[in-house]
C-alpha atoms as a PDB file:
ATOM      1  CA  UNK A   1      -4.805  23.961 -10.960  1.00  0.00           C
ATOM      2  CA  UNK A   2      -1.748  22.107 -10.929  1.00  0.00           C
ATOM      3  CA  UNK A   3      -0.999  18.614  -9.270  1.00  0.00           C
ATOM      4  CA  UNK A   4      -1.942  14.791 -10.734  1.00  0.00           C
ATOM      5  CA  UNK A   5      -2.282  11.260  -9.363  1.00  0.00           C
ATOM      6  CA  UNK A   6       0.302   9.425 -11.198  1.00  0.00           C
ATOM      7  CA  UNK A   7       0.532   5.262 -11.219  1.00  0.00           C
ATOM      8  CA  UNK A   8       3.544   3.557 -11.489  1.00  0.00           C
ATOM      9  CA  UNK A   9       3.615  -0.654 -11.964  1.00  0.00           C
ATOM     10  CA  UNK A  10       6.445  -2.592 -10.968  1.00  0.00           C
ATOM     11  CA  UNK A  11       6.488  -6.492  -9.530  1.00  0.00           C
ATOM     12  CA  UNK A  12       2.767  -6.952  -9.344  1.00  0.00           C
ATOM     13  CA  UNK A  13       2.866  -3.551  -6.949  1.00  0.00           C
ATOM     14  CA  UNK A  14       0.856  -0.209  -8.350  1.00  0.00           C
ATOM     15  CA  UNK A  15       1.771   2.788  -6.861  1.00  0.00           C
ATOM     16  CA  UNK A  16      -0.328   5.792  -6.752  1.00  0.00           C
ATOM     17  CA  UNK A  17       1.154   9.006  -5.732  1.00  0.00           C
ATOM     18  CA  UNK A  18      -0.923  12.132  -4.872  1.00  0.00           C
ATOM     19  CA  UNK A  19       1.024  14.614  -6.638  1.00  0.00           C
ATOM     20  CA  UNK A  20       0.825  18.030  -5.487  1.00  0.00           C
ATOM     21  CA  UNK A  21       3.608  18.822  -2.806  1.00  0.00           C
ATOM     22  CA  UNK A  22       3.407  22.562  -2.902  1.00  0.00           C
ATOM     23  CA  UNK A  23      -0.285  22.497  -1.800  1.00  0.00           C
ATOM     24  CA  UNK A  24       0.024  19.524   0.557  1.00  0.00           C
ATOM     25  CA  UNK A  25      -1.298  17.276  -2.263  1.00  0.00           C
ATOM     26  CA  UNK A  26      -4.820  18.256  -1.663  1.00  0.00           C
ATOM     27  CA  UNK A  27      -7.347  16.842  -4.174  1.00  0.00           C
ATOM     28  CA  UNK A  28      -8.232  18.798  -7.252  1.00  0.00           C
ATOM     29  CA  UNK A  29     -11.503  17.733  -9.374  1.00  0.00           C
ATOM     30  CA  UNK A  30      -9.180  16.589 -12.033  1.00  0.00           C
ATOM     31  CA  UNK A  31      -7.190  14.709  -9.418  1.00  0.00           C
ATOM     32  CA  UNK A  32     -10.322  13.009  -8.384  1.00  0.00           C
ATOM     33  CA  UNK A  33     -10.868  12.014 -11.722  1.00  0.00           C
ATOM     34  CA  UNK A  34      -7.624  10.837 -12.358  1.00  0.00           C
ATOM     35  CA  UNK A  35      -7.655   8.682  -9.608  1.00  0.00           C
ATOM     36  CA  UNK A  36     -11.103   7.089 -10.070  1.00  0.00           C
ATOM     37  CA  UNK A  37      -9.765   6.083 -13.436  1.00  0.00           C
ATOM     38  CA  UNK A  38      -6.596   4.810 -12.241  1.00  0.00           C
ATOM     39  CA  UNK A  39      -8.847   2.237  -9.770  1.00  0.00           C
ATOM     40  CA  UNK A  40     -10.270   1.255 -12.642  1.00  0.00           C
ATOM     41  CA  UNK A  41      -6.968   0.595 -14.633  1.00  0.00           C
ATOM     42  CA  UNK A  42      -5.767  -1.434 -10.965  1.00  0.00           C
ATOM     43  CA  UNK A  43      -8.789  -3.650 -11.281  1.00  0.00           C
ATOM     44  CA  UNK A  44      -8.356  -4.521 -14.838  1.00  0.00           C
ATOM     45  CA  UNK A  45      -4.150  -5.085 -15.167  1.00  0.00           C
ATOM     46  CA  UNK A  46      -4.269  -8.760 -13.279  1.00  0.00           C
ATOM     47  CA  UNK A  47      -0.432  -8.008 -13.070  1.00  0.00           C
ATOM     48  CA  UNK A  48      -1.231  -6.069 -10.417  1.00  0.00           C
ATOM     49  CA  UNK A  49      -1.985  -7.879  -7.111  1.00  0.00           C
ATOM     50  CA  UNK A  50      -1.563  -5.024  -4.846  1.00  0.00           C
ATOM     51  CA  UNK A  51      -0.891  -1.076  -4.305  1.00  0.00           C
ATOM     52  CA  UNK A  52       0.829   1.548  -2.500  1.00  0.00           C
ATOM     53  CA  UNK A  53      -1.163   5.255  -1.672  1.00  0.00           C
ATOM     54  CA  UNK A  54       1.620   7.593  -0.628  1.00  0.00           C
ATOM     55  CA  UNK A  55       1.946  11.661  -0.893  1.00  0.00           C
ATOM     56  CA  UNK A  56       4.470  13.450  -2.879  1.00  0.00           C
ATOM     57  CA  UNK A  57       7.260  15.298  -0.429  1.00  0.00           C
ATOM     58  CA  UNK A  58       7.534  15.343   2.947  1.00  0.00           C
ATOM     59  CA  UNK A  59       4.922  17.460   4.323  1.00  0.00           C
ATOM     60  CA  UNK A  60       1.719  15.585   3.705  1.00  0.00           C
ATOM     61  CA  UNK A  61      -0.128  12.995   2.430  1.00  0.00           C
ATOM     62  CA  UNK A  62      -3.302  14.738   2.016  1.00  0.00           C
ATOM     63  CA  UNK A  63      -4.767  17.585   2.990  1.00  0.00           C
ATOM     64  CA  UNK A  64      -8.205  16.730   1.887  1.00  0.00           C
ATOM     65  CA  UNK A  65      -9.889  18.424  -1.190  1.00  0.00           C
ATOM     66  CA  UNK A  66      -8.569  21.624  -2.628  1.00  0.00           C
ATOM     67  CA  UNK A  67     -10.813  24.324  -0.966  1.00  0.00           C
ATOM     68  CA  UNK A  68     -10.642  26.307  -4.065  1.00  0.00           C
ATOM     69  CA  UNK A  69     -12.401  22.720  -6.242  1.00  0.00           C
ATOM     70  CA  UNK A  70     -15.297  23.438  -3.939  1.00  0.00           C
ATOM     71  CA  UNK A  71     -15.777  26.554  -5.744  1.00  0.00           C
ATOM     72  CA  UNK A  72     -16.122  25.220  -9.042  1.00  0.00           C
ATOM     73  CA  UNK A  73     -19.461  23.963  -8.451  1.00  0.00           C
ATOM     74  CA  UNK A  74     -22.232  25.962  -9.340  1.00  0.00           C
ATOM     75  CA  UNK A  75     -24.108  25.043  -6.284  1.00  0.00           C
ATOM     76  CA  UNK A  76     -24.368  23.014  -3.471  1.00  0.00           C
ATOM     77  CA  UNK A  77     -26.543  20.584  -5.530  1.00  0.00           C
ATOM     78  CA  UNK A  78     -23.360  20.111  -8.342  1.00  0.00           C
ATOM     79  CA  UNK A  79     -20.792  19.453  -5.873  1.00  0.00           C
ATOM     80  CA  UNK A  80     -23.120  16.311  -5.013  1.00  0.00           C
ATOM     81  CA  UNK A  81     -22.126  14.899  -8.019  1.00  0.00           C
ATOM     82  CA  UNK A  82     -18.483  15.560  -6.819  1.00  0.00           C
ATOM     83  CA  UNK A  83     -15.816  12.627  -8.107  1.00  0.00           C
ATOM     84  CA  UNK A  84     -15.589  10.551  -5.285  1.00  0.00           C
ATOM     85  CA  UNK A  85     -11.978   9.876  -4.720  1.00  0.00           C
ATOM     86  CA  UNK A  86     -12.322   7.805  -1.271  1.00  0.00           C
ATOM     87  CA  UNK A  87     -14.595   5.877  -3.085  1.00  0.00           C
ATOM     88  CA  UNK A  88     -12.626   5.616  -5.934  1.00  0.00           C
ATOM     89  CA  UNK A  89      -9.896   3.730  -3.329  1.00  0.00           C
ATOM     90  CA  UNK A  90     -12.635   1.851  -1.846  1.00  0.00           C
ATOM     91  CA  UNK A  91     -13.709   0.008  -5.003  1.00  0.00           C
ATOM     92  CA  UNK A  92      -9.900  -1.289  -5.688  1.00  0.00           C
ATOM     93  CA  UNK A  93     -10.087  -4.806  -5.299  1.00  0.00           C
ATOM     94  CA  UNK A  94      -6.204  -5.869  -4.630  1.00  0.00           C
ATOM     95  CA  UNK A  95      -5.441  -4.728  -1.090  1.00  0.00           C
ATOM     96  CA  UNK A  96      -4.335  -1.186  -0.757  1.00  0.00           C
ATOM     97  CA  UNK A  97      -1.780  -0.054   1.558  1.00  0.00           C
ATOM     98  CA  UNK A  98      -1.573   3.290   2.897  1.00  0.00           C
ATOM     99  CA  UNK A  99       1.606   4.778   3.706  1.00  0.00           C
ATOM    100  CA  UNK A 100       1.589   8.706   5.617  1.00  0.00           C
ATOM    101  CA  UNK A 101       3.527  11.175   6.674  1.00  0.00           C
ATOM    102  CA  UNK A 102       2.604  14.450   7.875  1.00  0.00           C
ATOM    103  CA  UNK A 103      -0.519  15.909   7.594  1.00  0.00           C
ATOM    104  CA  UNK A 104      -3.465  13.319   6.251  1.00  0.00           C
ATOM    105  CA  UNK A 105      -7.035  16.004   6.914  1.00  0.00           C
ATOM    106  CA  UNK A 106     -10.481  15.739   5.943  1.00  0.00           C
ATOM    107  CA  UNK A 107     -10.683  13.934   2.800  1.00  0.00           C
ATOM    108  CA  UNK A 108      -6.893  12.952   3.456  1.00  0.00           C
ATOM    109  CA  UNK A 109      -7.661  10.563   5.930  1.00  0.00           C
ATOM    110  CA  UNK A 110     -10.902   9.408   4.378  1.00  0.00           C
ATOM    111  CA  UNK A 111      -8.428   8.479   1.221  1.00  0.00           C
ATOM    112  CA  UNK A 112      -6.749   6.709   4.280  1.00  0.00           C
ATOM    113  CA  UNK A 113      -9.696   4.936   5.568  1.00  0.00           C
ATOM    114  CA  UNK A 114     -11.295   3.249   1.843  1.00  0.00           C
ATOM    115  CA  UNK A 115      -7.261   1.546   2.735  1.00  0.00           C
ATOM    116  CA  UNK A 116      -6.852  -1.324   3.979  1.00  0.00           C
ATOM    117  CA  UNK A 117      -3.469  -1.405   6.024  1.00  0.00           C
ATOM    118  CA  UNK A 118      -1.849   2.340   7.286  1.00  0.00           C
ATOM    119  CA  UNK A 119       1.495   2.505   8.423  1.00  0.00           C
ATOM    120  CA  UNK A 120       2.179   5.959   9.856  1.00  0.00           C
ATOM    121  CA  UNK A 121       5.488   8.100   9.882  1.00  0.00           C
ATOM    122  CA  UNK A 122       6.367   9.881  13.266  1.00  0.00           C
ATOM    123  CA  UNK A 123       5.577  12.797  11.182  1.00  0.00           C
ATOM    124  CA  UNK A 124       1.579  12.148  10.500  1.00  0.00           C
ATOM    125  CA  UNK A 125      -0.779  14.654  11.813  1.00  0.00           C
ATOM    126  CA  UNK A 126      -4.524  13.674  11.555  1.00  0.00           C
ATOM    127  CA  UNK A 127      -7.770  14.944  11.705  1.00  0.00           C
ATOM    128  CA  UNK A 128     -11.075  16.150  10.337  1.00  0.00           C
ATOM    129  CA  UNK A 129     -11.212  20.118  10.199  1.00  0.00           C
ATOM    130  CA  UNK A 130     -14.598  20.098   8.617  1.00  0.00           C
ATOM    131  CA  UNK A 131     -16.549  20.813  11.806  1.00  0.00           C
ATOM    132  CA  UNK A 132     -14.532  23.722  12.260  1.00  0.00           C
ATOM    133  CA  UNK A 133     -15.710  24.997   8.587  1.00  0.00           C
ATOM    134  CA  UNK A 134     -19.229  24.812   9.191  1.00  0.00           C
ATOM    135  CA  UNK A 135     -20.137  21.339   7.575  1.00  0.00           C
ATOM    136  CA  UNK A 136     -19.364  17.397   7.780  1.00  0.00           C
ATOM    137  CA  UNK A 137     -17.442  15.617   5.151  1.00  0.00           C
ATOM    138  CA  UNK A 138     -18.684  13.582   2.694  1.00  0.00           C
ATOM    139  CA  UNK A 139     -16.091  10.605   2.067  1.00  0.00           C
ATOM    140  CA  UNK A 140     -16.910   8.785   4.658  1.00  0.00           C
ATOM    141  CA  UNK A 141     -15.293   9.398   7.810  1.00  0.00           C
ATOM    142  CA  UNK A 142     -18.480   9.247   9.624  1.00  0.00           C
ATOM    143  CA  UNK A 143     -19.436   5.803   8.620  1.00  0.00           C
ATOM    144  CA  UNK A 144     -15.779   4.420   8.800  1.00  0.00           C
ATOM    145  CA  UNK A 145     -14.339   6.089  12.047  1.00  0.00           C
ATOM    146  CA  UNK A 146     -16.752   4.344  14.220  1.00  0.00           C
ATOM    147  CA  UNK A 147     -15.992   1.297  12.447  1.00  0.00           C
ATOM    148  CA  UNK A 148     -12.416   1.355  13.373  1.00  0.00           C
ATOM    149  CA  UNK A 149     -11.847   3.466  16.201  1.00  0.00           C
ATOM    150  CA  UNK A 150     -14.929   3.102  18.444  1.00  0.00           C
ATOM    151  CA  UNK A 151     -17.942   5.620  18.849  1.00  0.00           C
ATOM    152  CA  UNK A 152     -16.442   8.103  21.208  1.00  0.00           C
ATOM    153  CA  UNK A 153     -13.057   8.125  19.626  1.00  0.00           C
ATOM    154  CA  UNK A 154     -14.752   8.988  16.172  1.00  0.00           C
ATOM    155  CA  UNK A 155     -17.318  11.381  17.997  1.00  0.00           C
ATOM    156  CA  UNK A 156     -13.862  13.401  19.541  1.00  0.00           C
ATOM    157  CA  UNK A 157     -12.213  13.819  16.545  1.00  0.00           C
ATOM    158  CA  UNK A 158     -15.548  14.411  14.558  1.00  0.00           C
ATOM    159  CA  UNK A 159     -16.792  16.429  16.686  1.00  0.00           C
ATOM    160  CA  UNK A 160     -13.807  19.118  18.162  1.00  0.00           C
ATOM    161  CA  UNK A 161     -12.022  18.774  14.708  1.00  0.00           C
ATOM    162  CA  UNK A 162      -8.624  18.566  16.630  1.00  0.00           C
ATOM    163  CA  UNK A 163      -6.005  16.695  15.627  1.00  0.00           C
ATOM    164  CA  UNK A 164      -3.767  13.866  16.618  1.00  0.00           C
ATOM    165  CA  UNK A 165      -0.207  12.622  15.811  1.00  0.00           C
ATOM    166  CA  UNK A 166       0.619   8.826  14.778  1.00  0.00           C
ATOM    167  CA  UNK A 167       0.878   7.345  18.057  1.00  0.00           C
ATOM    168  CA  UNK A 168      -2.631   8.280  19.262  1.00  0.00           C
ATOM    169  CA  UNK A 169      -3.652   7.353  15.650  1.00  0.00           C
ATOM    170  CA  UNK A 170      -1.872   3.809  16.780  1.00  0.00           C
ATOM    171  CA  UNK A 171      -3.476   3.313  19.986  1.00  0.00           C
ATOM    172  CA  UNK A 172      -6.904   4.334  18.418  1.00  0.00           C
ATOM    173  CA  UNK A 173      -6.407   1.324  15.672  1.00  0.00           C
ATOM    174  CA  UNK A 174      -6.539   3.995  13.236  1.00  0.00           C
ATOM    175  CA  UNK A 175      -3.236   3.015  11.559  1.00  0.00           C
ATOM    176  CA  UNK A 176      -1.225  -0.721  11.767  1.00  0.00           C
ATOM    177  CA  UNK A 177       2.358   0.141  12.125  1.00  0.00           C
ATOM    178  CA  UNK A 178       4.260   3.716  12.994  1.00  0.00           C
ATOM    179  CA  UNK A 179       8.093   3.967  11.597  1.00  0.00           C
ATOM    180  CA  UNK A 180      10.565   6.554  11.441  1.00  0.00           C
ATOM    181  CA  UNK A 181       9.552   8.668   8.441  1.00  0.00           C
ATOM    182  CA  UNK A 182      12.881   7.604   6.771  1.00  0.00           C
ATOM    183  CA  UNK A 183      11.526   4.069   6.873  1.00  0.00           C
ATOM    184  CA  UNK A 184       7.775   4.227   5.681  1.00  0.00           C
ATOM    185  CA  UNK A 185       8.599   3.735   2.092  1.00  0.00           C
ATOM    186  CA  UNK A 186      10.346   0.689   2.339  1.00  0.00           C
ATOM    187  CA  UNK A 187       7.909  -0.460   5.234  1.00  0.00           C
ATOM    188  CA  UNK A 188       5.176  -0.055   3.118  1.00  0.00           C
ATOM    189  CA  UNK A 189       6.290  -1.108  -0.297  1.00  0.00           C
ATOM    190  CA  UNK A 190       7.938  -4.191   1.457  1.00  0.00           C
ATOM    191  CA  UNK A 191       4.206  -5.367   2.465  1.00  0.00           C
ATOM    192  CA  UNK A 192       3.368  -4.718  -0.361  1.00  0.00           C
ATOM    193  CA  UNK A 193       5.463  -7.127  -2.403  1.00  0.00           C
ATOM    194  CA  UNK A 194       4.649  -9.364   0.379  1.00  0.00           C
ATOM    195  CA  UNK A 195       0.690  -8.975  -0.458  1.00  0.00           C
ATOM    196  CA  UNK A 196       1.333  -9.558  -3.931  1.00  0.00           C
ATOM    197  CA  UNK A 197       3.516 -12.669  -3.483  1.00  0.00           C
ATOM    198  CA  UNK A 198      -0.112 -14.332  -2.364  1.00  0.00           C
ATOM    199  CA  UNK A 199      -2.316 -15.704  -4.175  1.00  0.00           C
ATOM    200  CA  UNK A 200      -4.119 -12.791  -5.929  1.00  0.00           C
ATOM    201  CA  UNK A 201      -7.447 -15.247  -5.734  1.00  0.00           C
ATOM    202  CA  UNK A 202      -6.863 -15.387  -1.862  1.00  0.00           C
ATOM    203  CA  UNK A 203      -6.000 -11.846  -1.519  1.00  0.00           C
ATOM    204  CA  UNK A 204      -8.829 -11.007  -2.936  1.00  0.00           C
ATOM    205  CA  UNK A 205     -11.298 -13.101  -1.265  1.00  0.00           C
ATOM    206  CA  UNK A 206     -10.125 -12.457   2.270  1.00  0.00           C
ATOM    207  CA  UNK A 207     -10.807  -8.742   1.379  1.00  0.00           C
ATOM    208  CA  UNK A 208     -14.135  -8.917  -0.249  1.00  0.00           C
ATOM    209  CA  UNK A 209     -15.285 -11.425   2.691  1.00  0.00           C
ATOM    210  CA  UNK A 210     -13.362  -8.361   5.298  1.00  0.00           C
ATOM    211  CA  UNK A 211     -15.692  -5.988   3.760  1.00  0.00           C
ATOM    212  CA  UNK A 212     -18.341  -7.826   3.583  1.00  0.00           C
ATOM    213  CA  UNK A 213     -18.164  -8.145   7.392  1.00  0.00           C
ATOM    214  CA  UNK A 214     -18.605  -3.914   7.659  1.00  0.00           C
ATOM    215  CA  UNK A 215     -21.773  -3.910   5.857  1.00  0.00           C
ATOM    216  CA  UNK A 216     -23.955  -7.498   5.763  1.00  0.00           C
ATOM    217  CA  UNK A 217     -25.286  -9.098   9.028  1.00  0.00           C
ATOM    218  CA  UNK A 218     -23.377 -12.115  10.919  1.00  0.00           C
ATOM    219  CA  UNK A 219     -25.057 -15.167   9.092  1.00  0.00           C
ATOM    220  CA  UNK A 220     -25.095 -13.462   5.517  1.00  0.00           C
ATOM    221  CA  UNK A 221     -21.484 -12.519   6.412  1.00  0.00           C
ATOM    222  CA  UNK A 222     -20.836 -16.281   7.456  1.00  0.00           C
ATOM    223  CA  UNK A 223     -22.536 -17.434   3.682  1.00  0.00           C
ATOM    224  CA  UNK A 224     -20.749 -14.621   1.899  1.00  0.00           C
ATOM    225  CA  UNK A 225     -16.986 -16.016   3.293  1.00  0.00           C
ATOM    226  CA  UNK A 226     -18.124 -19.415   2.682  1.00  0.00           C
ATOM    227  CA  UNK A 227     -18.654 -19.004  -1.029  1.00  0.00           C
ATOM    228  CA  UNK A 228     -15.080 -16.526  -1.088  1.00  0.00           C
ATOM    229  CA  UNK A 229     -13.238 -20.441   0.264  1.00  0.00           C
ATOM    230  CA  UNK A 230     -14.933 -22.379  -2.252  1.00  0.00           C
ATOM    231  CA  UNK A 231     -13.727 -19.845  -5.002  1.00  0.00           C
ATOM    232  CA  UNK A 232     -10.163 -20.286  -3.816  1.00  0.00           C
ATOM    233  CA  UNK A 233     -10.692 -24.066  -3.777  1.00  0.00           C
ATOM    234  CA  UNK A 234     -11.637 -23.758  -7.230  1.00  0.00           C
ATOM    235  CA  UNK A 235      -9.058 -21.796  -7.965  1.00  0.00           C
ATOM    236  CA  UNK A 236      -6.420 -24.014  -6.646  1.00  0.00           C
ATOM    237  CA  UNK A 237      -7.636 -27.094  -8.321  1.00  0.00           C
ATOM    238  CA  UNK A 238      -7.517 -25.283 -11.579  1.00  0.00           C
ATOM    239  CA  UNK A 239      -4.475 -25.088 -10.865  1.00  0.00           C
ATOM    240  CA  UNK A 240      -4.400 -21.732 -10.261  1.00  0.00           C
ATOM    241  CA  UNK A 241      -3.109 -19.035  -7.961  1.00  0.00           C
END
C-alpha cells in the first residue's frame, strides 16, 4: 500500500505529516510503524522542543486505519499486536499540536486525542464509525473522550457513531481553537514555535505533571508535580533551560 509518515525538523519544531491524500491518509501497518519510530527519533533529537501532526491535502487528516491493514492479520488474536500509532503520539514527550481539517474518524481522532492542543479548520468532520462496523476501537477513544468531553458527550458520539463538525467539536472541549482552513497551518505551526521558545525542561514537566493528572490520584498527582518544579529549579540553577 502506498502512503508514509514523513518528519520534517526546522527551529526546534518536528513536523509529522500523515501522508496518504488519495485515501484520506488513513493508517497503513507500515505507517504505524513509521510513526512509532519517528516518536522515538522526537524524543531523542533535544533540538526538537515541540511538533506539529497535520494530514496531507485538503480532505482529511485521518480517516482512521486502512480497512484493508485489518486484513493482514491472520486473526483477531495478531491484530492485537497491531502497531499502536495513538500510542505512538502519546509517548512523545515535547508537546504535540494537532492541526485538522476535514475528516479526522476512528483512529483519526484517537491520533488527535494522544495530542495535546487541536486547532480545528471549518472544514473538520469528526467521529467514531466503529460502532457502526460492528466493534469498538482500540486507540483509545473510550478512555480519552470521557476525559475531555464529559460522559454523555463521549457516550453520543461512541455510541450512534455520528459525526460532528469543528464547532460542536469546540463547544465539546474536544479541540482549542477553530480557524479558517486557510489559516490552520500558520495557527498551528505559530504555537508551535511559541512552545518551543520555552524552556524545553518546563515544557516538559508541565506535560508529564498534565498527564499525570489523567491517570494517578489527587495527592500522588500533587507529589508527582512537586518533584516536576524541583526539576525545573534544578534546571535553572544549572543554568539551564
Amino acid at each position: 500500500m502506498d502512503g508514509a509518515v514523513t518528519l520534517e525538523t526546522a527551529e526546534g519544531v518536528a513536523v509529522l505529516t500523515l501522508d496518504r491524500p488519495g485515501k484520506h491518509n488513513a493508517i497503513t501497518n507500515a505507517m504505524a510503524e513509521q510513526l512509532a519510530a519517528h516518536a522515538q527519533a522526537i524524543n531523542a533529537d533535544d533540538a526538537v522542543r515541540a511538533v506539529l501532526l497535520r494530514g496531507a491535502g485538503e480532505r482529511a487528516f485521518c480517516a482512521g486505519m486502512d480497512l484493508k491493514a485489518i486484513e493482514a492479520f491472520a486473526t483477531a488474536w495478531d491484530f492485537r499486536h497491531r502497531p499502536d500509532y495513538p500510542g505512538a503520539v502519546r509517548s512523545i514527550r515535547k508537546p504535540v499540536v494537532a492541526a485538522l481539517k476535514g475528516w479526522a474518524l476512528g483512529g483519526g481522532f484517537e491520533l488527535a486525542l494522544a495530542a495535546d492542543i487541536r486547532i480545528a479548520g471549518r472544514s473538520a468532520r469528526i467521529g467514531f464509525p466503529e460502532v457502526t462496523r460492528g466493534w469498538v476501537g482500540g486507540g483509545g477513544a473510550s478512555q480519552m473522550l470521557p476525559r475531555v468531553a464529559g460522559l454523555g458527550a463521549a457516550m453520543r458520539l461512541l455510541l450512534t457513531g455520528e459525526q460532528i463538525g469543528a464547532e460542536e467539536a469546540l463547544r465539546l472541549r474536544l479541540m482549542e481553537e477553530v480557524v479558517e482552513d486557510s489559516a490552520l497551518e500558520e495557527t498551528a505551526m505559530a504555537l508551535c514555535r511559541k512552545l518551543a521558545a520555552l524552556s524545553p525542561v518546563a515544557v516538559q514537566a508541565v506535560k508529564a505533571a498534565v498527564r499525570q493528572s489523567l491517570e494517578a490520584p489527587l495527592s500522588a498527582g500533587l507529589a508527582y508535580e512537586n518533584e516536576m518544579n524541583v526539576l525545573c529549579l534544578a534546571a535553572l540553577r544549572e543554568g539551564g533551560r
